[in-house]
PDB file of N, CA and C in Angstrom:
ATOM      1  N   UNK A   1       0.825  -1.198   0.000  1.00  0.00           N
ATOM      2  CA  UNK A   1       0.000   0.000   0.000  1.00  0.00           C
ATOM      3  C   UNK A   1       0.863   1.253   0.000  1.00  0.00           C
ATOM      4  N   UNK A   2       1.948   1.226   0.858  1.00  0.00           N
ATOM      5  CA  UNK A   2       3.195   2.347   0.748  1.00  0.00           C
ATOM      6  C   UNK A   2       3.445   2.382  -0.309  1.00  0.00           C
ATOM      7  N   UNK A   3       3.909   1.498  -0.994  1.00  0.00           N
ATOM      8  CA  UNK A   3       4.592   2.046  -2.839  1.00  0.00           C
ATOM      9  C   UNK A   3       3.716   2.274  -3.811  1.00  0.00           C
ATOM     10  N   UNK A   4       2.020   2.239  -3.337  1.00  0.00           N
ATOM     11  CA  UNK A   4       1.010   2.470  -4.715  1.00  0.00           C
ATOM     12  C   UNK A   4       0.934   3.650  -4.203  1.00  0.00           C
ATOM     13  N   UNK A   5       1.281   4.263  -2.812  1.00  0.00           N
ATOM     14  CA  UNK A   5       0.776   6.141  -2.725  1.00  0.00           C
ATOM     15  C   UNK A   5       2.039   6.550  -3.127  1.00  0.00           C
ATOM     16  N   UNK A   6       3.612   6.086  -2.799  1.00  0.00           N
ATOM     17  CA  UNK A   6       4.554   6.873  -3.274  1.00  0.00           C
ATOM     18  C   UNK A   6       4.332   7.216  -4.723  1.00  0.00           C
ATOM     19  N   UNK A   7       4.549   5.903  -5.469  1.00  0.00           N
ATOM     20  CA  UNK A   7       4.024   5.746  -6.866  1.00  0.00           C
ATOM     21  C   UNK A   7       2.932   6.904  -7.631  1.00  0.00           C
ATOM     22  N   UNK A   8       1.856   6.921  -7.035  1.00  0.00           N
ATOM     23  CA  UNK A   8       0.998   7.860  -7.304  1.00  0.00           C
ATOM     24  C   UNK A   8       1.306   9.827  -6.691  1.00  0.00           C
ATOM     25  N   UNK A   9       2.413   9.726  -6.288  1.00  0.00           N
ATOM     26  CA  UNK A   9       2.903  10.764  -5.387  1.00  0.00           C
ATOM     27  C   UNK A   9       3.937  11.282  -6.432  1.00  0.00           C
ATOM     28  N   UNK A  10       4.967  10.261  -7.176  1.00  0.00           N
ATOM     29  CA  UNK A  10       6.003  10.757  -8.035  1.00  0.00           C
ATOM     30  C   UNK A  10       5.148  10.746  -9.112  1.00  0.00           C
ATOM     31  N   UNK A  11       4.163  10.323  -9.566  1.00  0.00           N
ATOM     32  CA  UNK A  11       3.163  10.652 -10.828  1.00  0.00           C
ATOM     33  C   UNK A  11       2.922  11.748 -10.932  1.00  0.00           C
ATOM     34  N   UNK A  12       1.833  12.539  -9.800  1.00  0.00           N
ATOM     35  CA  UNK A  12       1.632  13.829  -9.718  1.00  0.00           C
ATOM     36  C   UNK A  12       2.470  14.940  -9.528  1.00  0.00           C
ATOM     37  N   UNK A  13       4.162  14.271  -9.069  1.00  0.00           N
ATOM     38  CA  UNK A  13       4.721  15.738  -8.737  1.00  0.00           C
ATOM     39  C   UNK A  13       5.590  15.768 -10.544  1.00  0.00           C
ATOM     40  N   UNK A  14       5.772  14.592 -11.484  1.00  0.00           N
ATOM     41  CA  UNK A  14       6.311  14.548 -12.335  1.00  0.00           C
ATOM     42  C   UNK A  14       5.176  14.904 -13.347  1.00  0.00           C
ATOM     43  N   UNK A  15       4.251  15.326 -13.386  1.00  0.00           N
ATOM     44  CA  UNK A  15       3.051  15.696 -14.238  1.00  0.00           C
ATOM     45  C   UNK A  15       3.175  16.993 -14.181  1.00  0.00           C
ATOM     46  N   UNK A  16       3.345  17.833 -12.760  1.00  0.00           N
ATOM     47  CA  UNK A  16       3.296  19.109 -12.236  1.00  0.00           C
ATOM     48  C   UNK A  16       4.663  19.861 -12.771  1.00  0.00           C
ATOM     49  N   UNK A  17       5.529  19.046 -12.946  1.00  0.00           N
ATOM     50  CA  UNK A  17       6.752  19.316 -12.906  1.00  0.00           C
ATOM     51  C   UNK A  17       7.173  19.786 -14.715  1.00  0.00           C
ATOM     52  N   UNK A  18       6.793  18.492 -15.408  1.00  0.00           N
ATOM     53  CA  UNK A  18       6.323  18.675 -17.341  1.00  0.00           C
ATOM     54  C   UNK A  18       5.161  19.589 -17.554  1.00  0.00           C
ATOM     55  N   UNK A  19       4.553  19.526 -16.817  1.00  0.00           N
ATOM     56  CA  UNK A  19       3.196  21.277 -17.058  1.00  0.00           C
ATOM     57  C   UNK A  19       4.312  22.320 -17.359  1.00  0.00           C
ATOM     58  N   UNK A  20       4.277  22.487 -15.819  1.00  0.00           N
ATOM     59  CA  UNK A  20       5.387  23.855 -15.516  1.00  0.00           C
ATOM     60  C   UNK A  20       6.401  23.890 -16.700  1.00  0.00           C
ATOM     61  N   UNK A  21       7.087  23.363 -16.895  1.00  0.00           N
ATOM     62  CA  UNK A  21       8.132  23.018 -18.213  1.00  0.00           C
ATOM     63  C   UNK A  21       7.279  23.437 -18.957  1.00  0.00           C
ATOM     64  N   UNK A  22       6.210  23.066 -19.398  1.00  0.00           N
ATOM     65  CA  UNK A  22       5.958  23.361 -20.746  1.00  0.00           C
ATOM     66  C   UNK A  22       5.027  25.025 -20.811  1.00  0.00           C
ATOM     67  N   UNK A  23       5.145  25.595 -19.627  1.00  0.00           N
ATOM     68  CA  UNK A  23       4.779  26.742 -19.934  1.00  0.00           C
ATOM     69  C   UNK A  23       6.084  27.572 -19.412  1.00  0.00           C
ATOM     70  N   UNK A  24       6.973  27.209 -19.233  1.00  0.00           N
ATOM     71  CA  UNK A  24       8.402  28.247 -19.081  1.00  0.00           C
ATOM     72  C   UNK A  24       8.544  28.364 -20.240  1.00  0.00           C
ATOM     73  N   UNK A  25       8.289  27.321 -21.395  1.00  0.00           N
ATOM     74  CA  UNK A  25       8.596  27.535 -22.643  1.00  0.00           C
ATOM     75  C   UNK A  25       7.630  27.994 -23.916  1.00  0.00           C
ATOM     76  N   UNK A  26       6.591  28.106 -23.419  1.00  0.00           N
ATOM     77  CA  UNK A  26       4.976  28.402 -23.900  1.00  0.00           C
ATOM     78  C   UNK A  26       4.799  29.918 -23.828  1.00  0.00           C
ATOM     79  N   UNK A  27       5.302  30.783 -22.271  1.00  0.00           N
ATOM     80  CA  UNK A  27       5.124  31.734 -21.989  1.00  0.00           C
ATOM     81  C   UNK A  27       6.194  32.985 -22.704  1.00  0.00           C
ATOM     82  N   UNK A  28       7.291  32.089 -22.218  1.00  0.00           N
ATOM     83  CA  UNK A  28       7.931  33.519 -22.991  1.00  0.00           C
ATOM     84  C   UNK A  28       8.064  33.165 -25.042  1.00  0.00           C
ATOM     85  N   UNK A  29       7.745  32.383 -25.277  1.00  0.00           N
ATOM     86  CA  UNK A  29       7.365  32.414 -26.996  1.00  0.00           C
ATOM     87  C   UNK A  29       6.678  33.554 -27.256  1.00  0.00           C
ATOM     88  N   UNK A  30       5.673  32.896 -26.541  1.00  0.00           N
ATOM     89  CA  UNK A  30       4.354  33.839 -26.693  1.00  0.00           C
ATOM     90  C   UNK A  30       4.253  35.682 -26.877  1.00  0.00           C
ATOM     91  N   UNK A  31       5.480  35.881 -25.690  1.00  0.00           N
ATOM     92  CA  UNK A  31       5.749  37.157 -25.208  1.00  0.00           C
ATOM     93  C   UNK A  31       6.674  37.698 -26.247  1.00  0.00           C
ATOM     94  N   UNK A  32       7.630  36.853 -26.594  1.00  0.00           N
ATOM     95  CA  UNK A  32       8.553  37.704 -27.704  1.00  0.00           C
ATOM     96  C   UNK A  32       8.024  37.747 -28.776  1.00  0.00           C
ATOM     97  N   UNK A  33       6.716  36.675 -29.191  1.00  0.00           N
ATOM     98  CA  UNK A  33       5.925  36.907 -30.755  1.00  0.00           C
ATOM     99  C   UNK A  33       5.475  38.360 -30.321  1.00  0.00           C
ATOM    100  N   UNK A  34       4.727  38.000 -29.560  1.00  0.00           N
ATOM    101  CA  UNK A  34       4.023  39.362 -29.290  1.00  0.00           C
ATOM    102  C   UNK A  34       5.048  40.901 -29.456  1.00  0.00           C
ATOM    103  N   UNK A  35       6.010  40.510 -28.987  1.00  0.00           N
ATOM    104  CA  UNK A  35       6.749  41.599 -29.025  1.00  0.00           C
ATOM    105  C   UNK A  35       7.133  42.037 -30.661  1.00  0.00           C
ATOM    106  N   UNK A  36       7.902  40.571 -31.252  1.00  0.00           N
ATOM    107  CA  UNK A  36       8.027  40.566 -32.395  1.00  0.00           C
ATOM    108  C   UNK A  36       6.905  41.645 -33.362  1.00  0.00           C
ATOM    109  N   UNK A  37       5.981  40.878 -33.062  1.00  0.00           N
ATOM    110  CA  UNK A  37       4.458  41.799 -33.882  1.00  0.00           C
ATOM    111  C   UNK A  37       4.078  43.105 -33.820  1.00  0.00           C
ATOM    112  N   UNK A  38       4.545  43.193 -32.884  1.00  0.00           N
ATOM    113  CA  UNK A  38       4.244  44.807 -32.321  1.00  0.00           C
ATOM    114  C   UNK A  38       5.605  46.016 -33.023  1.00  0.00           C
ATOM    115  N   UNK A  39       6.848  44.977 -33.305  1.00  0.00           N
ATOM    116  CA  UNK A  39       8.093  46.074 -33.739  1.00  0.00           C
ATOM    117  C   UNK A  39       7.411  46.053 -35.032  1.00  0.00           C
ATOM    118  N   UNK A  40       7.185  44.899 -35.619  1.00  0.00           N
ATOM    119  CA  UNK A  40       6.895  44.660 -36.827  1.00  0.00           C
ATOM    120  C   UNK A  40       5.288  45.946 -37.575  1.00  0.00           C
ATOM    121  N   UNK A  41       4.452  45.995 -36.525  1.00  0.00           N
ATOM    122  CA  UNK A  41       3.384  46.693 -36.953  1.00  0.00           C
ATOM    123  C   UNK A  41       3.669  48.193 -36.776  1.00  0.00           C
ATOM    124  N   UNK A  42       4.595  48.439 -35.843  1.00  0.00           N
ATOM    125  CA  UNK A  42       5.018  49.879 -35.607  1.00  0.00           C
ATOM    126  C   UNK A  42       5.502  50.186 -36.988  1.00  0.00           C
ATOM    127  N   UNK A  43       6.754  49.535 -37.393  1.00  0.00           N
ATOM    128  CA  UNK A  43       7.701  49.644 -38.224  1.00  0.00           C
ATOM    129  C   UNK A  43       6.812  49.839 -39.798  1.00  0.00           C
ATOM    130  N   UNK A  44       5.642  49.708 -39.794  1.00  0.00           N
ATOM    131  CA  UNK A  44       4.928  49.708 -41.132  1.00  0.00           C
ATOM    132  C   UNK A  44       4.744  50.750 -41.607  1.00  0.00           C
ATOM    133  N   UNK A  45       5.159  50.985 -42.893  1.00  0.00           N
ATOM    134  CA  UNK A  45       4.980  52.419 -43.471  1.00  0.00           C
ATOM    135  C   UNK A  45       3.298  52.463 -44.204  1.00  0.00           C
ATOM    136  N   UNK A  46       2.724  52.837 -43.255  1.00  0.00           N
ATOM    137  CA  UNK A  46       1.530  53.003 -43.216  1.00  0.00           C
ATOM    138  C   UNK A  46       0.907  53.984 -44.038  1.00  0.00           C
ATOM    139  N   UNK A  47       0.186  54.477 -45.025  1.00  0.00           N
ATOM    140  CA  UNK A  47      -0.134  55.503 -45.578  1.00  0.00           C
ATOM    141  C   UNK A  47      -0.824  56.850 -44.783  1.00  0.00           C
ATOM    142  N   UNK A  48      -1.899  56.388 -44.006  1.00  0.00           N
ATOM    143  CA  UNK A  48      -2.626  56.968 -43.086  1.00  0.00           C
ATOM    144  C   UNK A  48      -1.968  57.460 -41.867  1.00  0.00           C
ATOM    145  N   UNK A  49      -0.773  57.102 -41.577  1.00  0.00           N
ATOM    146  CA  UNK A  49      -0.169  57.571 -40.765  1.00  0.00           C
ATOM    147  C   UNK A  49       1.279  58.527 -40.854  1.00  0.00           C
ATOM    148  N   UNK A  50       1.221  59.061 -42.200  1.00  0.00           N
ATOM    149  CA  UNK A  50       1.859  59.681 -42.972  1.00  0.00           C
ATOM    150  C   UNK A  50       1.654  61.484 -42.436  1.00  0.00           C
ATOM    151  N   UNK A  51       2.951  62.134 -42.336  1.00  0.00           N
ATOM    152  CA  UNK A  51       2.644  63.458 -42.408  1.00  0.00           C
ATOM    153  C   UNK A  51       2.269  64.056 -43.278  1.00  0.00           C
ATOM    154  N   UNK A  52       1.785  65.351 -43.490  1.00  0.00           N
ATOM    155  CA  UNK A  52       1.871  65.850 -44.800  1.00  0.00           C
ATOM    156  C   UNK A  52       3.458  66.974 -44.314  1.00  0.00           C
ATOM    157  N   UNK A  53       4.333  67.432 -45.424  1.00  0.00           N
ATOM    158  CA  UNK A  53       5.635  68.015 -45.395  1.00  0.00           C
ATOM    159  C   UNK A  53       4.834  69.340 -44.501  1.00  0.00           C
ATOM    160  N   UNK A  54       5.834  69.648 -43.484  1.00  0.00           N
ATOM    161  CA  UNK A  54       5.190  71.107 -42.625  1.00  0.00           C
ATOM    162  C   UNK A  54       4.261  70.913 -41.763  1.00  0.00           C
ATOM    163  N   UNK A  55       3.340  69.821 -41.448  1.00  0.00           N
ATOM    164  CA  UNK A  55       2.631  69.705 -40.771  1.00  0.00           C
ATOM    165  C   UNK A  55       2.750  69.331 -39.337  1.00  0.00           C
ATOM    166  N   UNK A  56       2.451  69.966 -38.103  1.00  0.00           N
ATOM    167  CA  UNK A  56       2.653  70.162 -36.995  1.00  0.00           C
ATOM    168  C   UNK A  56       1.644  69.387 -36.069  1.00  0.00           C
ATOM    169  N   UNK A  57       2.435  68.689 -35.137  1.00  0.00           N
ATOM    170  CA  UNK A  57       1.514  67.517 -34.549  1.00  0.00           C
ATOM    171  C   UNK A  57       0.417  68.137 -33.496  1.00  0.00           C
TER     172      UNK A  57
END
């Protein structure tokens, strides 16, 4: 009965353990796409966001 709760004890902390892992690596992806996207949409030479020459913000 001791080694079916240890057993079931290293299951759950090794389940908890590959989660976590897989969002240390889930989370910051996520964050540098995001970041990525955002240099990327700034950086767009946009028409509408165009000065006209002389024009004062």
């Amino acid at each position: 009965m001791r080694t079916k709760i240890a057993r079931i004890m290293f299951l759950v902390a090794a389940m908890m353990f590959f989660a976590v892992l897989a969002l240390d690596i889930a989370v910051p992806a996520l964050v540098l796409g995001l970041m990525a996207l955002s240099t990327w949409l700034v950086s767009l030479d946009l028409p509408f966001a165009k000065r006209q020459r002389g024009a004062t913000a």
